[in-house]
C-alpha atoms as a PDB file:
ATOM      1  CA  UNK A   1      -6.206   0.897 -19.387  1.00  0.00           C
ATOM      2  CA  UNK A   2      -3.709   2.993 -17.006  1.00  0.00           C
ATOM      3  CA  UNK A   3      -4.371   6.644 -17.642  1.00  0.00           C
ATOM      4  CA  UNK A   4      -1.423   9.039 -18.649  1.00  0.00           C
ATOM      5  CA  UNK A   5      -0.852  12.482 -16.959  1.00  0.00           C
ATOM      6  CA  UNK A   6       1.300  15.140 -18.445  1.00  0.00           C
ATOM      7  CA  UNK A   7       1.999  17.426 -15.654  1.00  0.00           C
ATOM      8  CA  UNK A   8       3.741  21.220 -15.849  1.00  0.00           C
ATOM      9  CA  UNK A   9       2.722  22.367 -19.139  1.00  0.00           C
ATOM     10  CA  UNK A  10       2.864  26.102 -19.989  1.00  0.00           C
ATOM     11  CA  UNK A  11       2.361  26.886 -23.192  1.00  0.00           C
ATOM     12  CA  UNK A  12      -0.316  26.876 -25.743  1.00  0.00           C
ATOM     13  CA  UNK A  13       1.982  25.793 -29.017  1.00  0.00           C
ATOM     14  CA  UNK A  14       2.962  22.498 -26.508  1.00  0.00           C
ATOM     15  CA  UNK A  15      -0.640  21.344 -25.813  1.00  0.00           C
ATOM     16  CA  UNK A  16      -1.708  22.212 -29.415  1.00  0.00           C
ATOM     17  CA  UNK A  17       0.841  19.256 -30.102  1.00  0.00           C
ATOM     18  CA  UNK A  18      -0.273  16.576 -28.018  1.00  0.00           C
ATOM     19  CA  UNK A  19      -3.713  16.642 -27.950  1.00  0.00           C
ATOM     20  CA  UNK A  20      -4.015  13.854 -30.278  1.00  0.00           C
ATOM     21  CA  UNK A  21      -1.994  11.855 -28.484  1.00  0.00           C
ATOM     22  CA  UNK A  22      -4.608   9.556 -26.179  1.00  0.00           C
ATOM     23  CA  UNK A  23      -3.504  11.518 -23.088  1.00  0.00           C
ATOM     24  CA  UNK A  24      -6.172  11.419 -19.979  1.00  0.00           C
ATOM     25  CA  UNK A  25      -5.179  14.389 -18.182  1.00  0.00           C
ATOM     26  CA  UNK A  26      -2.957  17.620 -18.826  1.00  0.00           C
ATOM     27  CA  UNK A  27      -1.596  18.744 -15.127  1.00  0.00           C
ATOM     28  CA  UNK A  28      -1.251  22.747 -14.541  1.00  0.00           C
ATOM     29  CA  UNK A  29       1.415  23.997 -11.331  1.00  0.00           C
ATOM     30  CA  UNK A  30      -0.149  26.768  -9.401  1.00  0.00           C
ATOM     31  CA  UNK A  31       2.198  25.855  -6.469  1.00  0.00           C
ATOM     32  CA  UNK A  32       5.822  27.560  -6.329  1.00  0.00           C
ATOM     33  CA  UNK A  33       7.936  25.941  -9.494  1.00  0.00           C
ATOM     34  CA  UNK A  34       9.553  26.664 -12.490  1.00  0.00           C
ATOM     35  CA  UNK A  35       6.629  24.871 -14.549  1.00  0.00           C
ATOM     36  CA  UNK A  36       4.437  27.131 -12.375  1.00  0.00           C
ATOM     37  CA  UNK A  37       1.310  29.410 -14.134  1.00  0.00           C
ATOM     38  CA  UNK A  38      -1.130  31.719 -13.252  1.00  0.00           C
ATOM     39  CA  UNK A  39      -4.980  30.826 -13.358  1.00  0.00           C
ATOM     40  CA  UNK A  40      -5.090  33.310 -16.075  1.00  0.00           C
ATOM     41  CA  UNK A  41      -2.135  31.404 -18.361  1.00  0.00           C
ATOM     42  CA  UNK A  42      -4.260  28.065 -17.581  1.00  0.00           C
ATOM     43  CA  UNK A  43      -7.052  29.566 -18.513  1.00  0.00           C
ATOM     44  CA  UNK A  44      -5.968  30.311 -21.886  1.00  0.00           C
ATOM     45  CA  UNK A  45      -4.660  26.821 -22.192  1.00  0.00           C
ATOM     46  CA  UNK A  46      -7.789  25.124 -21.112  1.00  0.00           C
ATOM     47  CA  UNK A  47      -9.650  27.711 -23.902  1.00  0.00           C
ATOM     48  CA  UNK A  48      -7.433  25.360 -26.212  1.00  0.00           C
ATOM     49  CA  UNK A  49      -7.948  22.287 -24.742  1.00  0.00           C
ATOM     50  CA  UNK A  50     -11.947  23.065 -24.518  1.00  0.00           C
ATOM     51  CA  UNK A  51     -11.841  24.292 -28.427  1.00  0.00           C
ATOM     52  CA  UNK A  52     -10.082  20.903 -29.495  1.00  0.00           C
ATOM     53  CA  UNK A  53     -13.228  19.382 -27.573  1.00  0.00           C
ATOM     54  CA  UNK A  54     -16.041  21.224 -29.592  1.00  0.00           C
ATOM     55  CA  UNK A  55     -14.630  20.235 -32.781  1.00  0.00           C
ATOM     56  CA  UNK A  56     -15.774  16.553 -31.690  1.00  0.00           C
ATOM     57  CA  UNK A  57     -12.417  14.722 -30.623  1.00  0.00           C
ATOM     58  CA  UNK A  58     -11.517  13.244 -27.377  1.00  0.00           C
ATOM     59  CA  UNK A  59      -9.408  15.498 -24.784  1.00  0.00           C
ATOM     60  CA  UNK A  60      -7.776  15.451 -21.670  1.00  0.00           C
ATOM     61  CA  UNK A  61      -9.335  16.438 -18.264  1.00  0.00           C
ATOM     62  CA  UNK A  62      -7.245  18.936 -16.475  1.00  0.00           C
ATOM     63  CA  UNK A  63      -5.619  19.162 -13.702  1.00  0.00           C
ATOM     64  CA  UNK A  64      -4.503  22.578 -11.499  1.00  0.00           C
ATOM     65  CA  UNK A  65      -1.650  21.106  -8.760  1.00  0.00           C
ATOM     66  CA  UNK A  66      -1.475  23.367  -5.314  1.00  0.00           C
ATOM     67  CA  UNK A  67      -0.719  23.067  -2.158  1.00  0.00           C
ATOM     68  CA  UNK A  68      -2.391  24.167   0.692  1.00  0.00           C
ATOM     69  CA  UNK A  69      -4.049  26.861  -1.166  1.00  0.00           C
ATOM     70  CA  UNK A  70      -6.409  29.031   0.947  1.00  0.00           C
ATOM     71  CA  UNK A  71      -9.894  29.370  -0.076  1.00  0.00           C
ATOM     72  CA  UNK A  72      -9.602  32.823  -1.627  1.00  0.00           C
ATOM     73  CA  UNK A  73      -6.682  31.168  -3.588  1.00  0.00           C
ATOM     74  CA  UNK A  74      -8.878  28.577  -4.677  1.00  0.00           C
ATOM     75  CA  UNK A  75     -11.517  30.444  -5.366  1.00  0.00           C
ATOM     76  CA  UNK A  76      -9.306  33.174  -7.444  1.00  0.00           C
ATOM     77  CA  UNK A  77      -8.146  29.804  -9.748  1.00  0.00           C
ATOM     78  CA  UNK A  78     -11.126  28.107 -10.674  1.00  0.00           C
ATOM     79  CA  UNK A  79     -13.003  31.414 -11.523  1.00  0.00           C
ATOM     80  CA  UNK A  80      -9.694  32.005 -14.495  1.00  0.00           C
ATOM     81  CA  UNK A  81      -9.183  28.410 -14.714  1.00  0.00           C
ATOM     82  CA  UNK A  82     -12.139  26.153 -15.184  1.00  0.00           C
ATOM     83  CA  UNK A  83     -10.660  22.780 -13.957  1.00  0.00           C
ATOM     84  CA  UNK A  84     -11.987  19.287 -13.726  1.00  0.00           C
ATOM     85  CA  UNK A  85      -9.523  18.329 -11.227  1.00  0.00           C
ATOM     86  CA  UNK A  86      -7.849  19.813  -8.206  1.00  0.00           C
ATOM     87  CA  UNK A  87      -4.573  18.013  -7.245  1.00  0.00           C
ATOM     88  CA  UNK A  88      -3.540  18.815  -3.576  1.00  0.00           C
ATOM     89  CA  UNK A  89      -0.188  18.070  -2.543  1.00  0.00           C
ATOM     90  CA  UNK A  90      -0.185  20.161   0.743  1.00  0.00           C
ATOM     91  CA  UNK A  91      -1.304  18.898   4.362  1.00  0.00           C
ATOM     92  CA  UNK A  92      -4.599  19.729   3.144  1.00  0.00           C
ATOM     93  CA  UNK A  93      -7.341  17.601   5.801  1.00  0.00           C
ATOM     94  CA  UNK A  94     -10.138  15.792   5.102  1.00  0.00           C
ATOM     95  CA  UNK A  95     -12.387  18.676   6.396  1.00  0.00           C
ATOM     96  CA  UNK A  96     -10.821  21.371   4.024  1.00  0.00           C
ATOM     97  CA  UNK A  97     -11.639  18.705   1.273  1.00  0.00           C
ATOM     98  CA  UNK A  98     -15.290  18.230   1.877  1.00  0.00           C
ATOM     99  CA  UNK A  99     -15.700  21.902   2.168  1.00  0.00           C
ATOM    100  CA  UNK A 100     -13.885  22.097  -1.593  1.00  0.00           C
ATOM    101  CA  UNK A 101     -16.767  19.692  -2.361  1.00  0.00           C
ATOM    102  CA  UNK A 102     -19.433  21.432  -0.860  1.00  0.00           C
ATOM    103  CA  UNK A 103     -18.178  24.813  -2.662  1.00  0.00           C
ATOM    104  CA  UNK A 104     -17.406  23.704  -5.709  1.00  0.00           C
ATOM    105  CA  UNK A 105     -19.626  21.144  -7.065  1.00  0.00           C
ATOM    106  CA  UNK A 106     -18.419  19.214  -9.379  1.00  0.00           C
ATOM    107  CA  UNK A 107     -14.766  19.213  -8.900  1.00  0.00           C
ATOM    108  CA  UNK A 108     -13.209  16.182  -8.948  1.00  0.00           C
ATOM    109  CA  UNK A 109      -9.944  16.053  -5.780  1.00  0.00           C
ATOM    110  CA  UNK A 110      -7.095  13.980  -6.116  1.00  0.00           C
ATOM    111  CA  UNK A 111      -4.843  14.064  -2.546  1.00  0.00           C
ATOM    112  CA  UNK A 112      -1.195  13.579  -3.146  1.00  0.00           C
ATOM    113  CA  UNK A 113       0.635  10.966  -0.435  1.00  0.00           C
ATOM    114  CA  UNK A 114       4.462  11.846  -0.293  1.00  0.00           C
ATOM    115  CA  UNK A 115       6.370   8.890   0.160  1.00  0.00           C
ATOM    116  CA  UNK A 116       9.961   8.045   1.916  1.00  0.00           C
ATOM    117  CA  UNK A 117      12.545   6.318   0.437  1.00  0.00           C
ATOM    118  CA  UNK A 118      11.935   4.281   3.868  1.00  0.00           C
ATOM    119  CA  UNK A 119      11.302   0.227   2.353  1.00  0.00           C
ATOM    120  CA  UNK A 120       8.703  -1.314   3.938  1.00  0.00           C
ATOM    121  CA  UNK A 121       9.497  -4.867   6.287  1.00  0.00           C
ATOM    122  CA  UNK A 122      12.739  -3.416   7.286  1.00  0.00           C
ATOM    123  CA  UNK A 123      14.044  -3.602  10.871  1.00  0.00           C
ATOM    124  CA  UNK A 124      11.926  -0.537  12.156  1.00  0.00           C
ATOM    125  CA  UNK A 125       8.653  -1.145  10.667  1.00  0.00           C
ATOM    126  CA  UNK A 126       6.637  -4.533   8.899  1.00  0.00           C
ATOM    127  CA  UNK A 127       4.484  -4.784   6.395  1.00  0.00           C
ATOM    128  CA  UNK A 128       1.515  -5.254   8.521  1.00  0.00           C
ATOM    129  CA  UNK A 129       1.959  -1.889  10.767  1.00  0.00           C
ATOM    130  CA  UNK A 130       2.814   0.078   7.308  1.00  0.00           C
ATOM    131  CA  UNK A 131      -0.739  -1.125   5.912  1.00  0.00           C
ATOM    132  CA  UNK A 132      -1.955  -0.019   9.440  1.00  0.00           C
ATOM    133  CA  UNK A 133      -0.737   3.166   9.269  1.00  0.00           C
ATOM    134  CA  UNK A 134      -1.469   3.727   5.773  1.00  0.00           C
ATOM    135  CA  UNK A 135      -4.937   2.858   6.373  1.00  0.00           C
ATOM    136  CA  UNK A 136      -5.203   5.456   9.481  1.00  0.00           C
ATOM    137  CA  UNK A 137      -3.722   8.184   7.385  1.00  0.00           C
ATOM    138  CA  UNK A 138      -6.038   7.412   4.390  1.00  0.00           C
ATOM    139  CA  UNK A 139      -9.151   5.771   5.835  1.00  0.00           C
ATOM    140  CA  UNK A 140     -10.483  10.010   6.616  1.00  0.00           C
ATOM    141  CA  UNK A 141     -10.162  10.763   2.756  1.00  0.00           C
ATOM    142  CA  UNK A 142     -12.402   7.425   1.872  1.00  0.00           C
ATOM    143  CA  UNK A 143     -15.382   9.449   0.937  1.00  0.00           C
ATOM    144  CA  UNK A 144     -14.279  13.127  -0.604  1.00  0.00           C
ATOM    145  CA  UNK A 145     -11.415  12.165  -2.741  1.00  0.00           C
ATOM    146  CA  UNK A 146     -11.453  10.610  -5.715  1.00  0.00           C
ATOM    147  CA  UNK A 147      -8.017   9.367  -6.209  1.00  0.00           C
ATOM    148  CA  UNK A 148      -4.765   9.205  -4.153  1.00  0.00           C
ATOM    149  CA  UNK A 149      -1.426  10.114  -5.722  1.00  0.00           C
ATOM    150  CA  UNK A 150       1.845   8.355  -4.792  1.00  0.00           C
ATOM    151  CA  UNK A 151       4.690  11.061  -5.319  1.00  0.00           C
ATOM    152  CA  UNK A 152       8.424  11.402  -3.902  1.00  0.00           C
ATOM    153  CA  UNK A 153       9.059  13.237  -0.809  1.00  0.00           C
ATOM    154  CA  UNK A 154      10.811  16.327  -1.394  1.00  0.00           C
ATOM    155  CA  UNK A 155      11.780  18.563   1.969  1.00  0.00           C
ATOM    156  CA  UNK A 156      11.030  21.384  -0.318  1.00  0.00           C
ATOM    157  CA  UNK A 157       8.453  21.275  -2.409  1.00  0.00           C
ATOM    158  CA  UNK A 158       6.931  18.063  -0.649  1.00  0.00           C
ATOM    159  CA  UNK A 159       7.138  16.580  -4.522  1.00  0.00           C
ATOM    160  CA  UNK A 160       7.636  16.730  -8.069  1.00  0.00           C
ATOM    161  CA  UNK A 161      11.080  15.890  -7.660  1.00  0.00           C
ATOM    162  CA  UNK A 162      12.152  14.123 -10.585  1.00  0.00           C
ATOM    163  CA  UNK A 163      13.307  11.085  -8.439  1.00  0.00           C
ATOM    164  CA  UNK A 164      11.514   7.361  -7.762  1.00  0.00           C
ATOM    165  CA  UNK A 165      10.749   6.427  -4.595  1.00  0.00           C
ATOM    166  CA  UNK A 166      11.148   3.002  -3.531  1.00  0.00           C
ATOM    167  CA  UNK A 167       8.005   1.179  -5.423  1.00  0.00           C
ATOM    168  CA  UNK A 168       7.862  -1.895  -3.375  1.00  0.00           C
ATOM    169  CA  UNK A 169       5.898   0.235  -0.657  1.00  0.00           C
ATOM    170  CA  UNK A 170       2.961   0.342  -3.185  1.00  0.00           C
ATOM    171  CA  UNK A 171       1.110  -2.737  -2.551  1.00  0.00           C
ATOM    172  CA  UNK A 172      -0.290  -1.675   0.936  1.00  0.00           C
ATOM    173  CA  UNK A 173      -1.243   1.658  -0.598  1.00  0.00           C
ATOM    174  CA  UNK A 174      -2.567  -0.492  -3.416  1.00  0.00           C
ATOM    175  CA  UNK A 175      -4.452  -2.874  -1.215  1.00  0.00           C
ATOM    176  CA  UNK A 176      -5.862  -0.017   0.516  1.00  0.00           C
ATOM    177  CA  UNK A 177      -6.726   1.351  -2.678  1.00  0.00           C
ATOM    178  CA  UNK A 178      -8.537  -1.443  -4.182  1.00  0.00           C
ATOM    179  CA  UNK A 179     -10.339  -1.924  -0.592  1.00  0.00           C
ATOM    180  CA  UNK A 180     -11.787   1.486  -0.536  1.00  0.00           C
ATOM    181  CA  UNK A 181     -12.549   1.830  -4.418  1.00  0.00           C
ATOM    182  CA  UNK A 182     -10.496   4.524  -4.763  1.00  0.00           C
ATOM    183  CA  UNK A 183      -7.923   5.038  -8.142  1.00  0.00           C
ATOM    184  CA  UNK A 184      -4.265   5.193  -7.459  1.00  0.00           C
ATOM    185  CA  UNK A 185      -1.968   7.239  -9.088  1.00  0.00           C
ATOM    186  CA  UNK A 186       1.966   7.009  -9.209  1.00  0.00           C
ATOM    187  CA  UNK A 187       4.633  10.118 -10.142  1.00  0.00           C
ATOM    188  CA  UNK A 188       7.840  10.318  -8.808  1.00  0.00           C
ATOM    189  CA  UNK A 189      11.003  10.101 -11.479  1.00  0.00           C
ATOM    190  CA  UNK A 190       9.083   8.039 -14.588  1.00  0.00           C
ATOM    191  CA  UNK A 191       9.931   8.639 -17.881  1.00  0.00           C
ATOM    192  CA  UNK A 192       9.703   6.325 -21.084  1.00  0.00           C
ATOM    193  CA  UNK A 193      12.269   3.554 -20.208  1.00  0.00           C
ATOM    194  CA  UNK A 194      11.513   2.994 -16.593  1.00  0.00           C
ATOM    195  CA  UNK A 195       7.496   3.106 -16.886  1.00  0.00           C
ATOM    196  CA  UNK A 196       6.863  -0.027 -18.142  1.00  0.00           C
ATOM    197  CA  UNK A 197       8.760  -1.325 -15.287  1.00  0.00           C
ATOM    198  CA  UNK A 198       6.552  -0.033 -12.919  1.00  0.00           C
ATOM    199  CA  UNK A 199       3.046  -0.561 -15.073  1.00  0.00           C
ATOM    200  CA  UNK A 200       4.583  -4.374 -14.962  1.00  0.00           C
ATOM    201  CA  UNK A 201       4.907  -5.227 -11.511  1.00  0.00           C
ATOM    202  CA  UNK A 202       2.346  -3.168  -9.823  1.00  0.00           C
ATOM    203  CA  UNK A 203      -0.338  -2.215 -12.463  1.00  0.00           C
ATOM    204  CA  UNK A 204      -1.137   1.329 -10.881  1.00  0.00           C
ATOM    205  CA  UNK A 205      -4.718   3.199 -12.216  1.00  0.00           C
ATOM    206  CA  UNK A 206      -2.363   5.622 -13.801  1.00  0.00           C
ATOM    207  CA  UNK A 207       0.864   7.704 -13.829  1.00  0.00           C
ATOM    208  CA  UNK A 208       2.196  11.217 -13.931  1.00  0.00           C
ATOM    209  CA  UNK A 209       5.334  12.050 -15.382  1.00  0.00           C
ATOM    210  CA  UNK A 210       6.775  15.913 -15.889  1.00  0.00           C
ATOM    211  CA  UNK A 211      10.042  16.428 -15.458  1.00  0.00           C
ATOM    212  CA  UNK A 212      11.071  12.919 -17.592  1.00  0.00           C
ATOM    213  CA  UNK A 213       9.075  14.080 -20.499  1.00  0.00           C
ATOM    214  CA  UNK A 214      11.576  17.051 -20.719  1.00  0.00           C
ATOM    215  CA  UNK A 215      14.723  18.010 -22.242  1.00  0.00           C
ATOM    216  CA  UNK A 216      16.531  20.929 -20.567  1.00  0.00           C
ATOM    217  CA  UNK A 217      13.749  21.823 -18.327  1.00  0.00           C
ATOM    218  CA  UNK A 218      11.676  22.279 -21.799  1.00  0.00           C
ATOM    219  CA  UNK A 219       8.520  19.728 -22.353  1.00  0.00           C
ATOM    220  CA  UNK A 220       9.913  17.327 -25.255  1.00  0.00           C
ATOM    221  CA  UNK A 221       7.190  16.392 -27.732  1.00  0.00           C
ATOM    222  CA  UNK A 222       8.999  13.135 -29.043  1.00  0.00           C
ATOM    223  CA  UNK A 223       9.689  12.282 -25.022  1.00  0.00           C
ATOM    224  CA  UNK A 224       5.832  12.731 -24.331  1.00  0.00           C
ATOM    225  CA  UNK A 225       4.942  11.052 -27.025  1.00  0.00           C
ATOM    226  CA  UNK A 226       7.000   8.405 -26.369  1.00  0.00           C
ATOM    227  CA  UNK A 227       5.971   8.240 -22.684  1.00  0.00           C
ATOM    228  CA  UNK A 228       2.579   7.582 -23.614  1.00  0.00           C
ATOM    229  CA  UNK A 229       3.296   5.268 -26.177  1.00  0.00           C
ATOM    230  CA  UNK A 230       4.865   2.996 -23.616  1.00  0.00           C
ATOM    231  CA  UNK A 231       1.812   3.269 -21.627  1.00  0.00           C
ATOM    232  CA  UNK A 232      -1.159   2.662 -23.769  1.00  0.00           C
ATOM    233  CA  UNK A 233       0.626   0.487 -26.310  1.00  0.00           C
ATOM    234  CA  UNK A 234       2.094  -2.537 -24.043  1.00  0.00           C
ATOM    235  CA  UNK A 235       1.477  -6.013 -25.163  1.00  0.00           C
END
Protein backbone atom coordinates (compact mmCIF):
# COMPACT_ATOMS: atom_id res chain seq x y z
CA UNK A 1 0.00 0.00 0.00
CA UNK A 2 1.70 3.51 -1.03
CA UNK A 3 1.91 5.61 2.09
CA UNK A 4 0.36 9.22 2.15
CA UNK A 5 2.28 12.30 3.52
CA UNK A 6 0.60 15.49 4.44
CA UNK A 7 3.32 17.96 4.56
CA UNK A 8 3.15 21.86 6.06
CA UNK A 9 0.62 21.57 8.65
CA UNK A 10 0.38 24.25 11.39
CA UNK A 11 -2.30 24.07 13.37
CA UNK A 12 -3.77 21.91 15.99
CA UNK A 13 -7.75 22.29 14.92
CA UNK A 14 -6.28 20.91 11.17
CA UNK A 15 -4.60 17.70 12.48
CA UNK A 16 -7.44 17.15 15.02
CA UNK A 17 -9.41 16.67 11.62
CA UNK A 18 -7.53 14.25 9.79
CA UNK A 19 -6.29 11.95 12.04
CA UNK A 20 -8.79 9.45 11.17
CA UNK A 21 -8.13 9.62 7.88
CA UNK A 22 -5.47 6.47 7.21
CA UNK A 23 -2.66 9.02 6.73
CA UNK A 24 1.11 7.52 7.30
CA UNK A 25 2.91 10.56 8.04
CA UNK A 26 2.07 14.32 9.01
CA UNK A 27 5.23 16.52 7.59
CA UNK A 28 6.29 19.71 9.87
CA UNK A 29 8.57 22.83 7.86
CA UNK A 30 11.32 24.00 10.07
CA UNK A 31 13.11 25.32 6.91
CA UNK A 32 12.29 29.04 5.66
CA UNK A 33 8.38 28.92 4.31
CA UNK A 34 5.17 30.17 4.80
CA UNK A 35 3.96 26.62 6.21
CA UNK A 36 7.07 27.02 8.39
CA UNK A 37 6.86 26.30 12.58
CA UNK A 38 8.87 26.41 15.41
CA UNK A 39 9.92 23.12 17.33
CA UNK A 40 7.83 24.49 20.04
CA UNK A 41 4.41 24.85 17.64
CA UNK A 42 5.33 21.10 16.48
CA UNK A 43 5.64 20.15 19.63
CA UNK A 44 2.26 21.01 20.62
CA UNK A 45 0.98 19.35 17.52
CA UNK A 46 2.77 16.13 18.02
CA UNK A 47 1.22 16.37 21.95
CA UNK A 48 -2.04 15.90 19.74
CA UNK A 49 -0.99 13.52 17.48
CA UNK A 50 0.69 11.38 20.51
CA UNK A 51 -2.78 11.84 22.65
CA UNK A 52 -4.90 10.47 19.59
CA UNK A 53 -2.30 7.47 19.92
CA UNK A 54 -2.93 6.62 23.70
CA UNK A 55 -6.52 6.47 23.24
CA UNK A 56 -5.71 3.18 21.10
CA UNK A 57 -6.14 4.29 17.32
CA UNK A 58 -3.67 4.25 14.59
CA UNK A 59 -1.61 7.64 13.84
CA UNK A 60 0.72 9.11 11.66
CA UNK A 61 4.56 9.18 12.14
CA UNK A 62 5.91 12.63 11.85
CA UNK A 63 7.97 14.25 9.98
CA UNK A 64 10.18 17.75 10.79
CA UNK A 65 11.53 18.98 6.99
CA UNK A 66 15.02 21.16 7.20
CA UNK A 67 17.65 21.86 5.40
CA UNK A 68 21.03 21.87 6.22
CA UNK A 69 20.30 22.44 9.77
CA UNK A 70 23.40 22.65 12.03
CA UNK A 71 23.68 20.38 14.87
CA UNK A 72 22.69 22.87 17.56
CA UNK A 73 19.62 23.43 15.24
CA UNK A 74 18.94 19.93 15.29
CA UNK A 75 19.49 19.38 18.50
CA UNK A 76 17.24 22.60 19.65
CA UNK A 77 14.18 20.68 17.43
CA UNK A 78 14.06 17.30 18.53
CA UNK A 79 14.43 18.29 22.28
CA UNK A 80 10.65 20.61 21.58
CA UNK A 81 9.70 18.34 18.90
CA UNK A 82 9.90 14.64 19.45
CA UNK A 83 10.01 13.38 15.78
CA UNK A 84 10.12 9.99 14.20
CA UNK A 85 11.45 11.30 11.08
CA UNK A 86 13.93 13.89 9.94
CA UNK A 87 13.43 14.95 6.26
CA UNK A 88 16.61 16.69 4.85
CA UNK A 89 16.32 18.58 1.81
CA UNK A 90 19.70 20.50 2.07
CA UNK A 91 23.24 19.28 0.67
CA UNK A 92 23.35 17.47 3.79
CA UNK A 93 26.40 14.40 3.19
CA UNK A 94 26.41 11.10 4.03
CA UNK A 95 28.83 11.80 6.98
CA UNK A 96 26.53 14.51 8.62
CA UNK A 97 23.83 11.69 8.31
CA UNK A 98 25.54 8.93 10.14
CA UNK A 99 26.53 11.33 12.79
CA UNK A 100 22.46 12.24 13.07
CA UNK A 101 22.34 8.44 13.58
CA UNK A 102 24.91 8.06 15.95
CA UNK A 103 23.35 11.12 18.06
CA UNK A 104 20.09 10.47 17.88
CA UNK A 105 19.17 6.94 18.06
CA UNK A 106 16.31 6.09 16.79
CA UNK A 107 15.52 8.64 14.25
CA UNK A 108 14.47 7.52 11.21
CA UNK A 109 16.29 10.06 7.90
CA UNK A 110 14.69 10.47 4.77
CA UNK A 111 17.25 12.52 2.11
CA UNK A 112 15.39 14.58 -0.37
CA UNK A 113 16.87 14.30 -4.27
CA UNK A 114 15.86 17.56 -6.20
CA UNK A 115 15.16 16.80 -9.60
CA UNK A 116 15.45 18.86 -13.11
CA UNK A 117 12.93 19.20 -15.43
CA UNK A 118 16.00 17.75 -17.62
CA UNK A 119 14.16 14.21 -19.42
CA UNK A 120 16.26 11.52 -19.34
CA UNK A 121 17.61 9.81 -23.08
CA UNK A 122 17.68 13.19 -24.55
CA UNK A 123 20.53 14.40 -26.77
CA UNK A 124 22.93 15.32 -23.78
CA UNK A 125 22.55 12.46 -21.55
CA UNK A 126 21.06 8.42 -21.92
CA UNK A 127 19.42 6.45 -19.81
CA UNK A 128 22.32 4.35 -18.95
CA UNK A 129 24.79 7.36 -17.75
CA UNK A 130 21.60 8.93 -15.76
CA UNK A 131 21.31 5.46 -13.79
CA UNK A 132 25.17 5.86 -13.49
CA UNK A 133 25.11 8.97 -12.06
CA UNK A 134 22.20 8.43 -9.98
CA UNK A 135 23.79 5.51 -8.54
CA UNK A 136 27.17 7.59 -7.70
CA UNK A 137 25.16 10.30 -6.07
CA UNK A 138 23.04 7.79 -4.05
CA UNK A 139 25.17 4.66 -3.65
CA UNK A 140 27.02 6.90 -0.19
CA UNK A 141 23.45 7.17 1.46
CA UNK A 142 22.85 3.13 0.97
CA UNK A 143 23.31 2.43 4.59
CA UNK A 144 22.09 5.64 6.91
CA UNK A 145 18.99 6.64 5.15
CA UNK A 146 16.00 5.12 5.17
CA UNK A 147 14.18 6.51 2.28
CA UNK A 148 14.97 8.87 -0.66
CA UNK A 149 12.53 11.61 -1.66
CA UNK A 150 12.01 12.70 -5.29
CA UNK A 151 10.99 16.52 -5.12
CA UNK A 152 11.10 19.50 -7.80
CA UNK A 153 14.05 21.64 -8.06
CA UNK A 154 13.40 24.99 -6.90
CA UNK A 155 16.55 27.68 -7.19
CA UNK A 156 15.13 28.91 -4.00
CA UNK A 157 14.04 26.81 -1.67
CA UNK A 158 15.68 23.68 -3.47
CA UNK A 159 11.78 22.26 -3.25
CA UNK A 160 8.34 22.27 -2.23
CA UNK A 161 7.43 24.07 -5.17
CA UNK A 162 4.07 23.16 -6.03
CA UNK A 163 5.19 22.04 -9.59
CA UNK A 164 5.83 18.22 -11.18
CA UNK A 165 8.88 17.42 -12.43
CA UNK A 166 9.19 15.36 -15.38
CA UNK A 167 8.21 11.67 -13.91
CA UNK A 168 9.67 9.61 -16.62
CA UNK A 169 13.19 10.15 -14.86
CA UNK A 170 11.85 7.90 -12.00
CA UNK A 171 12.58 4.50 -13.10
CA UNK A 172 16.46 4.74 -12.70
CA UNK A 173 15.88 6.30 -9.29
CA UNK A 174 13.37 3.49 -8.90
CA UNK A 175 15.67 0.77 -10.06
CA UNK A 176 18.21 2.08 -7.83
CA UNK A 177 15.75 2.07 -5.22
CA UNK A 178 14.52 -1.37 -5.41
CA UNK A 179 18.39 -2.49 -5.83
CA UNK A 180 19.47 -1.02 -2.60
CA UNK A 181 16.18 -1.78 -0.51
CA UNK A 182 15.59 1.51 0.10
CA UNK A 183 11.67 3.22 -0.03
CA UNK A 184 11.09 5.91 -2.54
CA UNK A 185 9.13 8.75 -2.07
CA UNK A 186 7.66 11.26 -4.73
CA UNK A 187 6.38 15.20 -4.03
CA UNK A 188 6.57 17.70 -6.44
CA UNK A 189 2.99 19.37 -7.69
CA UNK A 190 0.43 16.19 -6.75
CA UNK A 191 -2.82 16.78 -5.74
CA UNK A 192 -6.08 14.56 -6.03
CA UNK A 193 -6.57 14.43 -9.88
CA UNK A 194 -3.05 13.97 -11.04
CA UNK A 195 -1.95 11.26 -8.26
CA UNK A 196 -3.40 8.42 -9.52
CA UNK A 197 -1.60 9.14 -12.63
CA UNK A 198 1.55 8.86 -11.16
CA UNK A 199 0.65 5.81 -8.49
CA UNK A 200 -0.37 4.14 -12.10
CA UNK A 201 2.59 4.18 -14.10
CA UNK A 202 5.35 4.12 -11.64
CA UNK A 203 3.95 2.64 -8.33
CA UNK A 204 6.25 4.84 -5.97
CA UNK A 205 6.52 3.57 -1.92
CA UNK A 206 4.64 6.73 -1.25
CA UNK A 207 3.85 10.42 -1.92
CA UNK A 208 3.86 13.85 -0.37
CA UNK A 209 1.59 16.41 -1.33
CA UNK A 210 1.25 20.11 0.52
CA UNK A 211 0.63 22.77 -1.39
CA UNK A 212 -2.26 20.68 -3.69
CA UNK A 213 -4.10 19.78 -0.59
CA UNK A 214 -4.67 23.60 -0.12
CA UNK A 215 -7.00 26.25 -0.98
CA UNK A 216 -5.59 29.80 -0.76
CA UNK A 217 -2.43 28.82 0.86
CA UNK A 218 -4.88 27.30 3.73
CA UNK A 219 -4.74 23.23 4.24
CA UNK A 220 -8.28 22.10 2.73
CA UNK A 221 -9.81 19.25 4.73
CA UNK A 222 -12.15 17.98 1.82
CA UNK A 223 -8.79 18.34 -0.61
CA UNK A 224 -6.77 16.12 1.94
CA UNK A 225 -9.24 13.96 2.33
CA UNK A 226 -9.74 13.55 -1.02
CA UNK A 227 -6.00 13.19 -1.76
CA UNK A 228 -5.83 10.28 0.32
CA UNK A 229 -8.81 8.78 -0.81
CA UNK A 230 -7.33 8.54 -4.26
CA UNK A 231 -4.41 6.90 -2.80
CA UNK A 232 -5.49 4.17 -0.54
CA UNK A 233 -8.79 3.50 -2.27
CA UNK A 234 -7.66 2.62 -6.06
CA UNK A 235 -9.05 -0.45 -7.62
Amino acid sequence: MTSVKICGLKDVQTVQSILHLPIDHIGFLFAKSKRQVTPQQAGELIRVITDWKSSGKAAPLTVGVLVNPSREELADVLKEAPLDILQLHGHETPEECRWIKNVFPGIRLWKVVSVTNVRQGDEHESPQSSKDVIAAQLDPFKDVVDAILLDTFDPVYGGGSGKTFAWETIPPYQEWSRSAGVPLLVAGGLHADNVGELLDAYTPDGVDVSSGVETEGVKDIAKITSFVERVKHRV
